[in-house]
C-alpha atoms as a PDB file:
ATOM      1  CA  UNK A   1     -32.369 -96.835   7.935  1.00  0.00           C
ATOM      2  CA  UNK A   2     -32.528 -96.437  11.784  1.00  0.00           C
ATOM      3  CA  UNK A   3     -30.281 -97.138  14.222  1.00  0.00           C
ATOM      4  CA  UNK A   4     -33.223 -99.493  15.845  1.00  0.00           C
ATOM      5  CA  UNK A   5     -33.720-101.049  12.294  1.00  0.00           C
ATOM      6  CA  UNK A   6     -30.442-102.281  12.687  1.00  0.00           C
ATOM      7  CA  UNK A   7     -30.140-103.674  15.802  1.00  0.00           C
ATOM      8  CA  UNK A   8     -33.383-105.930  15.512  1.00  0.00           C
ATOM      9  CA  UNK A   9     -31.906-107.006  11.860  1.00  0.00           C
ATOM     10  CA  UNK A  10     -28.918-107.880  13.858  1.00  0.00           C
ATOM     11  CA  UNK A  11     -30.913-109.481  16.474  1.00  0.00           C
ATOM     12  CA  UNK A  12     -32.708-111.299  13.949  1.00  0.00           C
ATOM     13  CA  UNK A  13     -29.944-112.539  11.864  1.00  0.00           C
ATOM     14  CA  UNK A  14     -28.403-113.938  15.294  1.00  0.00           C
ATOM     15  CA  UNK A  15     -31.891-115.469  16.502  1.00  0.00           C
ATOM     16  CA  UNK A  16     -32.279-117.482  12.704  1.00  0.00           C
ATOM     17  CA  UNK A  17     -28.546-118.574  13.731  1.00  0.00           C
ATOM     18  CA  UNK A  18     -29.440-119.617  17.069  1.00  0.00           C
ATOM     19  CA  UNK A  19     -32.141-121.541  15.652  1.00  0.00           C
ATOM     20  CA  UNK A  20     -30.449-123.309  13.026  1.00  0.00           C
ATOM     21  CA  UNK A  21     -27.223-124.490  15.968  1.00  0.00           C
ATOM     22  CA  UNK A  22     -29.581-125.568  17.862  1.00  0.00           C
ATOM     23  CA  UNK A  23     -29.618-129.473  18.018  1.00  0.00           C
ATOM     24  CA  UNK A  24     -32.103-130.618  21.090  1.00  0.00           C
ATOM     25  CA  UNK A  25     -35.740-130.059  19.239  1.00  0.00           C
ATOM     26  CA  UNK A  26     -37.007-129.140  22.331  1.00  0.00           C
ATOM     27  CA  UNK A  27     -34.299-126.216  22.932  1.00  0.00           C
ATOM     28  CA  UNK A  28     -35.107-125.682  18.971  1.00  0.00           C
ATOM     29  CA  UNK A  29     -38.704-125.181  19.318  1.00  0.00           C
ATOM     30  CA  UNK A  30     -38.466-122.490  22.267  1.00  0.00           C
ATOM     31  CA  UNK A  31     -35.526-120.614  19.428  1.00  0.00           C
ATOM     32  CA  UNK A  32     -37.639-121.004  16.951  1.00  0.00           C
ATOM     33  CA  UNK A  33     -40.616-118.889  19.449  1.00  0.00           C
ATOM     34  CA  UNK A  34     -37.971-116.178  20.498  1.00  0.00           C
ATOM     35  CA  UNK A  35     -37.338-115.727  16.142  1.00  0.00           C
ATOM     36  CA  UNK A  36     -40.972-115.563  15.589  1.00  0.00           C
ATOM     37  CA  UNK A  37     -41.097-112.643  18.515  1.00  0.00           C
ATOM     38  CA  UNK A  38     -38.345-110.923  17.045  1.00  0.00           C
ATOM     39  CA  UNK A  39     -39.518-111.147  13.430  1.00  0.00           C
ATOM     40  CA  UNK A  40     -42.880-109.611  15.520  1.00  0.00           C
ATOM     41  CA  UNK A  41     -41.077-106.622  16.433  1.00  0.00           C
ATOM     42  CA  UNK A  42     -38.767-106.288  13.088  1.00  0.00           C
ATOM     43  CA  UNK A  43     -42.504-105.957  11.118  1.00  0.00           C
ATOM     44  CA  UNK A  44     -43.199-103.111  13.904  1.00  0.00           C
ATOM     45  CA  UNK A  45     -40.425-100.942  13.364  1.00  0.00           C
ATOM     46  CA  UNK A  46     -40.859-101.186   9.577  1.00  0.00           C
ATOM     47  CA  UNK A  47     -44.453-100.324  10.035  1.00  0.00           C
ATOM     48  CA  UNK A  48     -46.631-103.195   9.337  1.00  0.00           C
ATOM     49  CA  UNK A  49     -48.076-103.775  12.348  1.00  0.00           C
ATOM     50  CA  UNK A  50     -50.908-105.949  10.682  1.00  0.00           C
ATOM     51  CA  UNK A  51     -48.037-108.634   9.536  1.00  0.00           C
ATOM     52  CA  UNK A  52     -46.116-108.158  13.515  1.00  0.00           C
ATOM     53  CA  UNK A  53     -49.541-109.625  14.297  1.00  0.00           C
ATOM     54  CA  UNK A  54     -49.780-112.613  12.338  1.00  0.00           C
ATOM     55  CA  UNK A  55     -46.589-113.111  12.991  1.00  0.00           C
ATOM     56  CA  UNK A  56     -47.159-113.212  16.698  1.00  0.00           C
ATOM     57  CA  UNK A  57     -49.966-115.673  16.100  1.00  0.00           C
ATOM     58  CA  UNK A  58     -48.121-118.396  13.673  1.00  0.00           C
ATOM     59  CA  UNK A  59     -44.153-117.987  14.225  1.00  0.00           C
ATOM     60  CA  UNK A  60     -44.794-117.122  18.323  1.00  0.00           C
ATOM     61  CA  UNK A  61     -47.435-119.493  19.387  1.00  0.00           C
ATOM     62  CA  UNK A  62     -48.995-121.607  16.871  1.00  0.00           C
ATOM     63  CA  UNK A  63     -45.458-122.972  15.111  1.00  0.00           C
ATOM     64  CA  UNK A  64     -43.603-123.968  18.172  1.00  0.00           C
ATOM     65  CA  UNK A  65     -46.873-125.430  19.776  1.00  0.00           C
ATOM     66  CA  UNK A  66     -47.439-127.830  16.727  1.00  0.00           C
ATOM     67  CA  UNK A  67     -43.441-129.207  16.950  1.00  0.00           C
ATOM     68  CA  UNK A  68     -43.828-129.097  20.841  1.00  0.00           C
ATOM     69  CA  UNK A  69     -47.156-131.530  20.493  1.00  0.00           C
ATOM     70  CA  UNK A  70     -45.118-134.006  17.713  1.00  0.00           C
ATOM     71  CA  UNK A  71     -42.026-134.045  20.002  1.00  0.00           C
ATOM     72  CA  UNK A  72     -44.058-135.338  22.878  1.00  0.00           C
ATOM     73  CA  UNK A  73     -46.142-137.752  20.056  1.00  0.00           C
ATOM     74  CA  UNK A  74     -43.142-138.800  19.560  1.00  0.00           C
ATOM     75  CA  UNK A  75     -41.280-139.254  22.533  1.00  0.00           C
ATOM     76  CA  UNK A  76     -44.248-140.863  24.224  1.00  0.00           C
ATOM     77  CA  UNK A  77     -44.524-143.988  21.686  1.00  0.00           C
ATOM     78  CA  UNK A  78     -40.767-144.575  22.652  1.00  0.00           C
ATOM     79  CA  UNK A  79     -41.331-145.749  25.673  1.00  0.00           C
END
């Protein structure tokens, strides 16, 4: 294992923490975008750069989009 394989393990181990301490859904939802980025780049160092782009596509973009679109569902039939 590579020095660079374990400092994005690290990173991601800390970025799943972040995520989980987070509290504000909003703030959540943007951690949640920075893990799937970082997950991304963990699948590129260990070579499978076919699952770094799906990855991209559903933990970077299309995950966070779908809880940013239900918190503002949500938070719009508040008020």
């Amino acid at each position: 294992m590579t020095v660079l394989q374990v400092v994005i393990l690290v990173l991601v181990a800390g970025g799943g923490t972040a995520v989980v301490a987070t509290r504000d859904p909003l703030r959540q939802a943007m951690m949640a975008s920075f893990f799937g980025i970082l997950l991304a780049i963990l699948f590129f160092v260990l070579q499978a750069p076919d699952v770094a782009l799906s990855e991209i596509v559903v933990g970077a973009v299309a995950l966070p989009l779908m809880i940013l679109l239900s918190l503002a569902k949500v938070r719009g039939g508040q008020r």
